[in-house]
C-alpha atoms as a PDB file:
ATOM      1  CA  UNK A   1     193.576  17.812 -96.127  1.00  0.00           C
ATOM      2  CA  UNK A   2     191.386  19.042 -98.538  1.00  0.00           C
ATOM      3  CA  UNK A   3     187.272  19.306 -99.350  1.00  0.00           C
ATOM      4  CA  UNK A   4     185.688  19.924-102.071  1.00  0.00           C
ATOM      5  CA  UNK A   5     184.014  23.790-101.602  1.00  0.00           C
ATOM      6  CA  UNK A   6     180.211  24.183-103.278  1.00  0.00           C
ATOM      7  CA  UNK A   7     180.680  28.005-103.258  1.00  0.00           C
ATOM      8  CA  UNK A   8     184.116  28.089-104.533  1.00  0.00           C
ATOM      9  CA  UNK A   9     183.674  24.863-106.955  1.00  0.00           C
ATOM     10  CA  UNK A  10     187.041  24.176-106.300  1.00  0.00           C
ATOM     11  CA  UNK A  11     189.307  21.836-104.142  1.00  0.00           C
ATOM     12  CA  UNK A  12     190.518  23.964-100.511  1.00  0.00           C
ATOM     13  CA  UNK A  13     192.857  23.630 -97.985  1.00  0.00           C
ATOM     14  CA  UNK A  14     190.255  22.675 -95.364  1.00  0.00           C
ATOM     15  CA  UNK A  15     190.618  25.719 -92.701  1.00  0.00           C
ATOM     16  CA  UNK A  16     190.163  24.122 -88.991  1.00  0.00           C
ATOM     17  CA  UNK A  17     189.939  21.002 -89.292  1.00  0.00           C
ATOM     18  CA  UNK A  18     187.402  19.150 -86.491  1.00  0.00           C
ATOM     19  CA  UNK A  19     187.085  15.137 -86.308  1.00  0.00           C
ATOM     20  CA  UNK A  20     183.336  13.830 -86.160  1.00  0.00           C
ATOM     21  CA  UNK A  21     181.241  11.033 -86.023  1.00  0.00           C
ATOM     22  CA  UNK A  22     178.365  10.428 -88.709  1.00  0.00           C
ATOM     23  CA  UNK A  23     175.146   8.923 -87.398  1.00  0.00           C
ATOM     24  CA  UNK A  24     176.287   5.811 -89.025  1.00  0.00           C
ATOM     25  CA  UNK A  25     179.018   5.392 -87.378  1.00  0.00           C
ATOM     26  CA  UNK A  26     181.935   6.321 -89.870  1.00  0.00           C
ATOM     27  CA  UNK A  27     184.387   9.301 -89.579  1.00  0.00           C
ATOM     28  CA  UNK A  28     184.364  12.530 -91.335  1.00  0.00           C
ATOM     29  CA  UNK A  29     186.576  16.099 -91.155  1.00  0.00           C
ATOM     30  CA  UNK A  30     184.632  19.034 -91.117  1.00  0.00           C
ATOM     31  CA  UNK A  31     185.957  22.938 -91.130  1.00  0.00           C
ATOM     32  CA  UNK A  32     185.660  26.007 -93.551  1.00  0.00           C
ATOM     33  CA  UNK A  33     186.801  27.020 -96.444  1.00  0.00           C
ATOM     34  CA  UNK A  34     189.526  30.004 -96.550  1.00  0.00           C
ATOM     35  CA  UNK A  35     188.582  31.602 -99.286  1.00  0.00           C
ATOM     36  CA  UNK A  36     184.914  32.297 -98.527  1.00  0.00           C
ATOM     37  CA  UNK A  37     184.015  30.833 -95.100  1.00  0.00           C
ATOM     38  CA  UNK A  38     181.531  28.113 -96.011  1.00  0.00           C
ATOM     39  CA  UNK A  39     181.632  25.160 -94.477  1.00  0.00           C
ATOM     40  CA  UNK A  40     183.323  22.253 -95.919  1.00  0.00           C
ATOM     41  CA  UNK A  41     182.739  18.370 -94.953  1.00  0.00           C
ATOM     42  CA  UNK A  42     184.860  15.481 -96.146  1.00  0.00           C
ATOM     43  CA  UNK A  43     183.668  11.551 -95.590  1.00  0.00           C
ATOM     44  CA  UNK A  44     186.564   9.294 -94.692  1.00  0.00           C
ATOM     45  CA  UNK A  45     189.751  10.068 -94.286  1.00  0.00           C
ATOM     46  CA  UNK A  46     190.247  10.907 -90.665  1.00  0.00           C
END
């Protein structure tokens, strides 16, 4: 799966991927990036 990276401004291979819950209810996949290390989030698709 991959997220969209700020730092990078490029699409990444999202680097351990964890399954959470927004406030709202709906499902998201956050992990970091393996180039730099930020974190990435993606809404949906879980």
């Amino acid at each position: 799966m991959e997220a969209y990276c700020f730092k990078c401004r490029d699409k990444r291979e999202i680097k351990d991927p964890q399954q959470v819950t927004l406030k709202n209810g709906r499902s998201a996949t956050q992990g970091g990036c393996p180039q730099c290390g930020t974190k990435v989030f993606r809404i949906g698709k879980g």
